[in-house]
Every structure is written in C-alpha cells, then in structure tokens.
Protein backbone atom coordinates (compact mmCIF):
# COMPACT_ATOMS: atom_id res chain seq x y z
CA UNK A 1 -2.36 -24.32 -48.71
CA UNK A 2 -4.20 -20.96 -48.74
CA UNK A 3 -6.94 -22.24 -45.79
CA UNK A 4 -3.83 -23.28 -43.82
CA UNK A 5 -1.81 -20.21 -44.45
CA UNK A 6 -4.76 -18.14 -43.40
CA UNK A 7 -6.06 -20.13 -40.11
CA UNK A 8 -1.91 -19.83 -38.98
CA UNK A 9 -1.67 -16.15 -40.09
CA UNK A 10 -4.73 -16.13 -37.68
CA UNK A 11 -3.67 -18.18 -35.15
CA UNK A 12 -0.29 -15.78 -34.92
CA UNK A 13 -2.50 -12.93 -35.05
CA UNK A 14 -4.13 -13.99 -31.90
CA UNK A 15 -1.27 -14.69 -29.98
CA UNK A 16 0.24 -11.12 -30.62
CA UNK A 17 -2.85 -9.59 -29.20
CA UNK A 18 -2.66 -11.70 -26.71
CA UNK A 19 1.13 -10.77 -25.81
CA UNK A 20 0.09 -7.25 -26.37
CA UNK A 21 -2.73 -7.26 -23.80
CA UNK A 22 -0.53 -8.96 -21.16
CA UNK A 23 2.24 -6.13 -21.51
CA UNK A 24 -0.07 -3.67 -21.71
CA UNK A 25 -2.00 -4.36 -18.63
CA UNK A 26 -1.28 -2.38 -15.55
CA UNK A 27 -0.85 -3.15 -13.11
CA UNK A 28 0.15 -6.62 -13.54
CA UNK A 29 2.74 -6.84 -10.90
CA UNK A 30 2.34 -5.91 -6.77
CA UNK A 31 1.77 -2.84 -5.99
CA UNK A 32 3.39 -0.71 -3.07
CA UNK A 33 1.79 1.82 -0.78
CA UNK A 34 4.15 3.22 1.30
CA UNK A 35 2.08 5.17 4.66
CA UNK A 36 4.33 7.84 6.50
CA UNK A 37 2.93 6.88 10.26
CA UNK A 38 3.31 4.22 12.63
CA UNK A 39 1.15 0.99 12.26
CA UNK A 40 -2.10 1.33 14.05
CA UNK A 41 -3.40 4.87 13.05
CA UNK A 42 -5.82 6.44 11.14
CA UNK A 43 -3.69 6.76 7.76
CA UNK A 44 -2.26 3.61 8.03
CA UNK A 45 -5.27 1.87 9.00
CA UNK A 46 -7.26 3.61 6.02
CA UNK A 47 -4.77 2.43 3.58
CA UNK A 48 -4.50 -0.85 4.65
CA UNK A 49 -8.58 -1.08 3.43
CA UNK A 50 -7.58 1.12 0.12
CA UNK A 51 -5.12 -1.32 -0.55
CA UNK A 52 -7.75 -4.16 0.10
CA UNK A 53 -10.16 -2.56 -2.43
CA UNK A 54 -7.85 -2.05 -4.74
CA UNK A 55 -6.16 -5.65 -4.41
CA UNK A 56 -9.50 -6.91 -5.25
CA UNK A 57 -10.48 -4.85 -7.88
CA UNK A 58 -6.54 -5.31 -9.74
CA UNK A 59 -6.48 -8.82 -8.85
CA UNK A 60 -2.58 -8.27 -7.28
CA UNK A 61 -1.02 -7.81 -4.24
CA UNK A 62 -1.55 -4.45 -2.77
CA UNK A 63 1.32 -4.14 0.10
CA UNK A 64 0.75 -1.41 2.59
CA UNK A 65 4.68 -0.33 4.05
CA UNK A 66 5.04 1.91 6.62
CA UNK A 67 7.99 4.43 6.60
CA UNK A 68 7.60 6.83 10.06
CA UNK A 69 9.91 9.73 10.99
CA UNK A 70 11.50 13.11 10.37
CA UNK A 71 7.61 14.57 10.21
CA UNK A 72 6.51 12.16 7.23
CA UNK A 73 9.13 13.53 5.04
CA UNK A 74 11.18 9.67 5.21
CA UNK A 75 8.41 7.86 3.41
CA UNK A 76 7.42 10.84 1.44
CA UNK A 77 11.44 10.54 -0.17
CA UNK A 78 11.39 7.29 -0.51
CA UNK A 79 8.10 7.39 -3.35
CA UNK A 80 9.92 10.74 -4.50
CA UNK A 81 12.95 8.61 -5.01
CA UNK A 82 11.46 5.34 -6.30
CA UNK A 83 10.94 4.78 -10.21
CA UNK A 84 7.85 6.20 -12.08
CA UNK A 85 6.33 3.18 -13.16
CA UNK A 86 3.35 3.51 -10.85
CA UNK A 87 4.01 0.73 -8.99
CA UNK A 88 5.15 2.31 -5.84
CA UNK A 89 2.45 4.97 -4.35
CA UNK A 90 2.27 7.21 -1.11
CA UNK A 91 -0.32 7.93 1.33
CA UNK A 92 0.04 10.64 2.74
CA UNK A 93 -1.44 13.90 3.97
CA UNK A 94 -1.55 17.45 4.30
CA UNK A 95 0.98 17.27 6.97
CA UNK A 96 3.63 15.67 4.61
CA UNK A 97 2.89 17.79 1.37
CA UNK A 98 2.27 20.99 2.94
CA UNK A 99 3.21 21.42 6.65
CA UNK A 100 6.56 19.69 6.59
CA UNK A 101 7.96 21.48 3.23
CA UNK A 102 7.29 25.05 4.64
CA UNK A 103 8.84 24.35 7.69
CA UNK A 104 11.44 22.37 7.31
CA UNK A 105 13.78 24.05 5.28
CA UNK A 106 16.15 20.35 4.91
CA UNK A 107 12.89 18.60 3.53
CA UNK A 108 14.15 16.33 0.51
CA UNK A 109 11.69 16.89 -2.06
CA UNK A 110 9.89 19.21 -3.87
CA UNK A 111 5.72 18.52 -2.51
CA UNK A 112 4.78 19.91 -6.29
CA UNK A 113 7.44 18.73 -8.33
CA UNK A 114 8.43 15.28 -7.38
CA UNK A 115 5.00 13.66 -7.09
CA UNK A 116 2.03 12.86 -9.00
CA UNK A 117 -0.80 13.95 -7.72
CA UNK A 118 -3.24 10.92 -7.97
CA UNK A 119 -6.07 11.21 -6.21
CA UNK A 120 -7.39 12.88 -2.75
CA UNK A 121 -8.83 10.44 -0.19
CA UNK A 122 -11.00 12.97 1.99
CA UNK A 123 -10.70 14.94 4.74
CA UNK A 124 -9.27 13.17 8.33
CA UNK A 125 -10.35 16.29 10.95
CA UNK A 126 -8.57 17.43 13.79
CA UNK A 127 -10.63 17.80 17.38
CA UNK A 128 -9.32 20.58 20.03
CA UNK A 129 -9.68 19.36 23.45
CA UNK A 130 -8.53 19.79 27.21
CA UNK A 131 -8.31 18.54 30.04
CA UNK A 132 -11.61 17.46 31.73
CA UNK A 133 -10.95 19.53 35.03
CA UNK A 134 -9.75 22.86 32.89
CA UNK A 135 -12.54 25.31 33.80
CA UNK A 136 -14.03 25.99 30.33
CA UNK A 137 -16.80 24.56 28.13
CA UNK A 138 -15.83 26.03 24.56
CA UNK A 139 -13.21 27.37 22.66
CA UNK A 140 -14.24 30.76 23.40
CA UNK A 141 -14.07 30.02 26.91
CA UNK A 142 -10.71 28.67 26.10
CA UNK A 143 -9.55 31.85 24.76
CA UNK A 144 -10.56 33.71 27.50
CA UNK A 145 -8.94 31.38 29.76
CA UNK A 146 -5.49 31.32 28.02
CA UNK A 147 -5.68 35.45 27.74
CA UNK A 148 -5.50 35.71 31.44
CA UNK A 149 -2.95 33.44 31.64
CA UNK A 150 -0.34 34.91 28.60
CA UNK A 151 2.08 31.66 27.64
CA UNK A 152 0.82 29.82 31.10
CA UNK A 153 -1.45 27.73 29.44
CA UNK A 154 0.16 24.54 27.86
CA UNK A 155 -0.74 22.93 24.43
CA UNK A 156 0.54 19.37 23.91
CA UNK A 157 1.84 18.96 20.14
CA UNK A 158 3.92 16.62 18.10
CA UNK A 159 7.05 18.72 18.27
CA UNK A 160 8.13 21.55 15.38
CA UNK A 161 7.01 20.96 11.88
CA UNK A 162 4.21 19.05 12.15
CA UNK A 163 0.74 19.82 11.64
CA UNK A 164 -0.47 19.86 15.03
CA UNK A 165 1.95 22.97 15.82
CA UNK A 166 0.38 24.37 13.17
CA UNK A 167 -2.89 24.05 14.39
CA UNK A 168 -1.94 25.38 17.92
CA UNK A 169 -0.15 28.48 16.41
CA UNK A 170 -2.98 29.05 13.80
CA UNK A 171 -5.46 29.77 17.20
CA UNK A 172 -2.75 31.37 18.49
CA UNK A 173 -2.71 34.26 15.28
CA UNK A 174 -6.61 33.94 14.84
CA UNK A 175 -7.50 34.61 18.71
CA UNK A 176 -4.49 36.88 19.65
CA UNK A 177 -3.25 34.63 22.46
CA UNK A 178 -0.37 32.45 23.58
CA UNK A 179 0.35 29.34 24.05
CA UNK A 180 3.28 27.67 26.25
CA UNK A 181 3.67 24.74 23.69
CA UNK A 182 4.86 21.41 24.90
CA UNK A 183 6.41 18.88 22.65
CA UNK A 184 5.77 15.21 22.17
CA UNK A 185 6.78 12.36 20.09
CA UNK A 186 3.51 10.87 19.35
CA UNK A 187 -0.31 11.97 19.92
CA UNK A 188 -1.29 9.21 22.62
CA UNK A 189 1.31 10.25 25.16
CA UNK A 190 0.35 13.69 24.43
CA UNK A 191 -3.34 12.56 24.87
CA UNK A 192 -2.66 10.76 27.81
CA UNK A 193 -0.65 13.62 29.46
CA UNK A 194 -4.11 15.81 28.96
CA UNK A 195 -5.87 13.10 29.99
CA UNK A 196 -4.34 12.94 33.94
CA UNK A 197 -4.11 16.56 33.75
CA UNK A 198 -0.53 17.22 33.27
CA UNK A 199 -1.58 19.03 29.79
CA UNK A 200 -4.46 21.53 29.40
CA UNK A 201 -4.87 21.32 25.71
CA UNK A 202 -4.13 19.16 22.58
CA UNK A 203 -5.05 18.42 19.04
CA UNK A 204 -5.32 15.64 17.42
CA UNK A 205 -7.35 13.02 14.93
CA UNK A 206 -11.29 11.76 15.80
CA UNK A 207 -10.35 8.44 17.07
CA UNK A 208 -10.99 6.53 20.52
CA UNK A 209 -8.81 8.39 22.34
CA UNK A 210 -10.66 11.48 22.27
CA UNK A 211 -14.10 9.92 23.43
CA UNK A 212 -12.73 9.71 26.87
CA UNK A 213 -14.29 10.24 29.67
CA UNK A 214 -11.06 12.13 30.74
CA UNK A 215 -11.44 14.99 28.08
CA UNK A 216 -13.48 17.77 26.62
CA UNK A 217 -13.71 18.23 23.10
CA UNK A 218 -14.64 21.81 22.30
CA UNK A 219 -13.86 22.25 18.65
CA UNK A 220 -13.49 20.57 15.46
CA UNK A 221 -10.62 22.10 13.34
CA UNK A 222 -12.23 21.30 9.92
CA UNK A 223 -14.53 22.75 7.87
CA UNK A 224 -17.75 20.84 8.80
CA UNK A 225 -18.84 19.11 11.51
CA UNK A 226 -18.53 15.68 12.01
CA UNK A 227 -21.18 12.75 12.36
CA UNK A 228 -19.15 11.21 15.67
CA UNK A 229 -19.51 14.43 17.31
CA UNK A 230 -22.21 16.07 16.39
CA UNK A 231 -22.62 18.41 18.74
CA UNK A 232 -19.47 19.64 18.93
CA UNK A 233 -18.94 23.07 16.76
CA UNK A 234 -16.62 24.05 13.96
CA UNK A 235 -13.82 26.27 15.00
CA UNK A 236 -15.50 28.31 12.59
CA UNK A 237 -18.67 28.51 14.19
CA UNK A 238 -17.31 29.14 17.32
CA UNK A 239 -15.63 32.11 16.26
CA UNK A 240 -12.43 31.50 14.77
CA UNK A 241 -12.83 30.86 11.14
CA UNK A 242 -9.21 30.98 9.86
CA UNK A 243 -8.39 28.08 12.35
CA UNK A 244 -9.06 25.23 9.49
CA UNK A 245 -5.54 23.24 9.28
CA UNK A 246 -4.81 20.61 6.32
CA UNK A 247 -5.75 17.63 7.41
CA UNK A 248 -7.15 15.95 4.18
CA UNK A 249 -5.56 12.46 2.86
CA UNK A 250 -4.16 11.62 -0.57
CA UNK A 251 -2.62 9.44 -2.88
CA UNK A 252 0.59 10.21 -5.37
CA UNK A 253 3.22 8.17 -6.89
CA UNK A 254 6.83 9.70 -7.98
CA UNK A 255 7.11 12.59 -10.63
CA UNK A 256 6.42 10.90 -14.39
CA UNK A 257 4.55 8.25 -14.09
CA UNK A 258 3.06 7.77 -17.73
CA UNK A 259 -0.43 9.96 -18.53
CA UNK A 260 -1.82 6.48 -19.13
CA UNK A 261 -0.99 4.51 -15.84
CA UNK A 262 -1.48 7.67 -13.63
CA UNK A 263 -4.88 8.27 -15.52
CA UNK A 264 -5.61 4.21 -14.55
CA UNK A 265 -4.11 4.79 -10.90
CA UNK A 266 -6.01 8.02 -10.19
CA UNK A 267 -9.76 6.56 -11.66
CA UNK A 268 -9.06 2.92 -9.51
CA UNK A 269 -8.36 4.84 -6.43
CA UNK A 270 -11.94 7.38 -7.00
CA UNK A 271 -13.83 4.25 -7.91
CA UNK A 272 -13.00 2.14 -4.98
CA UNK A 273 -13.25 5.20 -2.67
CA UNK A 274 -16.74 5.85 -3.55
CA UNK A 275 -17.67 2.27 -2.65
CA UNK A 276 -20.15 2.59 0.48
CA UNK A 277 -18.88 -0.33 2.11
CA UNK A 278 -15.13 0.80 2.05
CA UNK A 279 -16.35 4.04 2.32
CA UNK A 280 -18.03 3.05 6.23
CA UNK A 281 -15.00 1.39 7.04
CA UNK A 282 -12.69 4.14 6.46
CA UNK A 283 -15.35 6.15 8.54
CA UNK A 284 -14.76 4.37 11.43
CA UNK A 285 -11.20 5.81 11.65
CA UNK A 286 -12.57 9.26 11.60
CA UNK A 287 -11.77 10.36 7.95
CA UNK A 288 -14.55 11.72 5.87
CA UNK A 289 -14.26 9.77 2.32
CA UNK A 290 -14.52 12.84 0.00
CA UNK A 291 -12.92 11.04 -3.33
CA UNK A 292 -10.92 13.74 -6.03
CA UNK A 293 -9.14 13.29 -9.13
CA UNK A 294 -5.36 14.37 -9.32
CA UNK A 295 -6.35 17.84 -10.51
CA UNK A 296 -8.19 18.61 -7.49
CA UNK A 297 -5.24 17.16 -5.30
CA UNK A 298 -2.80 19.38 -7.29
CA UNK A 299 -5.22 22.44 -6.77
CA UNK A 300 -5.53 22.00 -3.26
CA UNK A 301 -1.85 21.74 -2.47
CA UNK A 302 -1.26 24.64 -3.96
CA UNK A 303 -3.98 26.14 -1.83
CA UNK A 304 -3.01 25.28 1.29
CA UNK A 305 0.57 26.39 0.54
CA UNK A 306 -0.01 29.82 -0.13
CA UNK A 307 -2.61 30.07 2.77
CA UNK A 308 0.14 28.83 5.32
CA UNK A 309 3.31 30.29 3.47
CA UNK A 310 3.72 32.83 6.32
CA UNK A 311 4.48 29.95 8.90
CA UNK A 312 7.63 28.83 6.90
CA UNK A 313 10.82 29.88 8.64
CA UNK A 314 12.98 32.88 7.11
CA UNK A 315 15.16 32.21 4.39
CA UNK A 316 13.00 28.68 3.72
C-alpha cells in the first residue's frame, strides 16, 4: 500500500501546486485601462497599442475605456475610486496629475495619495504655433509681436485648468507679456480657428493637425527637440527656458495595490514599452517612448508640482 499511498500523496501534491499557481497568477482576469480623453487622440490612441502589447504578452483581455471631462479629473476618480486589485489602471498625463489638482481646488482626489504610481510612458510634447498670415517667424518674434500689442494678441486654449493654459501663461511669466486668452472645448476647433485666422496662437500635441499648410510652428514646449520637426527649436533654445510644461504620459492604478502585483504591473508596462515595434507605433502619435519605473513617476510628480505650485489659485 506504501507505493500507492506515495504516488496519491504525489498526485495531491501536484494538484495543490497546481491550484496554487492558478490563484497566484496575475493577472488572470481582464484588465481595464481607463484613458481620460476622447477616442481618437494621442493618449487614447497610445493606450489602445499598450493595451495590445500587454494583451499579448498577459494572454487576457486588455480593455481600453475612455472617461472624458471636467479636465481629466472624471476618469482620473473613477481608478482613484475603483478597488486595488490592479485590475483597473489609468492613463493619464501630466495634465491630470499635476495641472488639474493645483488648479482646481474641487478636484476629487489626492494626485499623490490615491494612486500608484506604475510606470511613466514618455514624454507627448506640446508645439506653439500661429496663424500662417501672423507676421512672425519665431517665438522671439512672437514676443515682440504680442509686446506691442499688450492683451491684443489672442491665444486659443482648452479653457481654465488645463494644461494648455498653463502653457500660454507660463510664456506669459517667462517673456513678460500678455496674452488675451480665448477658450475652447477641444484642441481641433481651437486649431482650426488658428488655422482660418480667427486665432493668432495655440498649443497643442505633434499630430496632423499641426503639419498644415495653414500654420507656423515656431516652438516646441519640451525639453528636446523632436524627430517630426526637426528644425523647429526648443522653447528653450529660443530663449525661454522655463517655458517646459508637463506633458509626459503615465500609468497608475488606485492607492494599495499589493507590492507584488504593482511590482508585476509596473515591469509588464517598461518591458512592452521598450519594444521597438510598439515603441514606432506610439511614435507616430507624437509621444516620445521614454519607459520609467513607478519611482521615477512618483519623483517626477512631485517635481512638476512644486515647479508649478505658484499657478494654483489662493486658498487651493
């Protein structure tokens, strides 16, 4: 009876490893990204092909949700809110974990408390252009233009909290000039309005729009230059160094998420971001693939914080 006893003992012995290994893989259920912009842009279209790399390297469903309004701060809640199991993550950006929490004093969560910082994307940056009729050919020419012209010359934006205010009123402290802001509710009307004229400057992401024939791109508000415009200069090296707004992309899930599954989230996300293929499809949308681990992400929240702290509204 002793062979018999042994080969079930075994046999039993096999099957709890077995059970063990099947509750302790993660993930081993869909997983939910949940992308604070329309459908269509650059930061949902970039985590649509995260998800796909990560779909394929998990082998589950990687669903891509898209939760728009109030400035990002909607879908940013709802991962704040959601359980920390790591099954539900957020893609957002600098705009949603630094811009809207320093100026919107009602924002429902805490950027640095309620989130686990996962992993940083790279860096998605922001082009300054006008008009193609406005009578200037760089952004120093721009500053000259607007200091003759005190609050005359308009600058298209998203509307109040959002990072593309932020960029206008950053060249606004750095070259000692003003702006007559006009608000919008998205970036093509805005782009379109500088496009027939209506507008003489605007911000906004490296993507078809701006390569029109309609515009003049004069800047890049980053803190490189980038490989679809190559000969267009940093604001930086055209003078105005403390122009540089947040514009990088990341990846967190809700506060607590276990050391082990955030540790498993944070090294999936770095290893399928440094894949060259994704890596030249992500490109396309204009965002520089600069993979981080959480660490970085939490340092460079904190960074941009304090650097725009002054922006935030009294009393915030």
């Amino acid at each position: 009876m002793k062979p018999a006893r042994s080969f079930m003992g075994a046999t039993l012995l096999g099957l709890a490893s077995l059970v063990c290994q099947a509750e302790t893989k993660f993930p081993s259920a869909p997983v939910r990204i949940v992308v604070s912009t329309p459908a269509g842009g650059a930061s949902d279209t970039t985590a649509r092909i995260l998800a796909e790399g990560l779909a394929a390297k998990w082998g589950q469903a990687v669903i891509v949700e898209n939760k728009p309004g109030a400035s990002g701060t909607i879908g940013a809640a709802t991962v704040a809110r959601a359980a920390a199991d790591g099954y539900t993550l957020f893609f957002g950006t600098g705009s949603t974990h630094v811009v809207a929490p320093l100026m919107l004093p009602q924002t429902p969560y805490d950027p640095q408390k309620d989130f686990t910082p996962l992993a940083i994307v790279g860096d998605a940056p922001f082009a300054l252009f006008v008009r193609k009729d406005l009578p200037v050919s760089s952004l120093q020419d721009l500053v000259a233009y607007a200091r003759k012209r005190p609050s005359e010359t308009t600058f298209g934006t998203t509307g109040p909290a959002t990072i593309y205010e932020v960029a206008a009123r950053l060249l606004e402290r750095e070259a000692q000039v003003s702006f007559n802001h006009v608000p919008y509710k998205g970036l093509v009307p805005m782009a379109m309005d500088v496009e027939a004229g209506r507008v003489d400057v605007g911000v906004g992401p490296i993507d078809g729009y701006l390569k029109s024939d309609r515009l003049k791109v004069l800047a890049i508000l980053g803190s490189r230059r980038v490989e679809a415009m190559p000969d267009v200069p940093t604001s930086a090296q055209s003078g105005f160094p403390n122009t540089v707004v947040p514009v990088w992309a990341a990846v967190w899930g809700p506060s607590g998420i276990a050391a082990d599954r955030a540790a498993i989230l944070s090294r999936s996300l770095i290893e399928v971001l440094s894949q060259p293929r994704l890596q030249e499809k992500i490109g396309a949308t204009g965002v520089v693939v600069q993979p981080a681990d959480g660490e970085s992400l939490r340092a460079l929240m904190a960074r941009d914080i304090k650097a725009l702290a002054d922006f935030a509204p009294k009393g915030n």
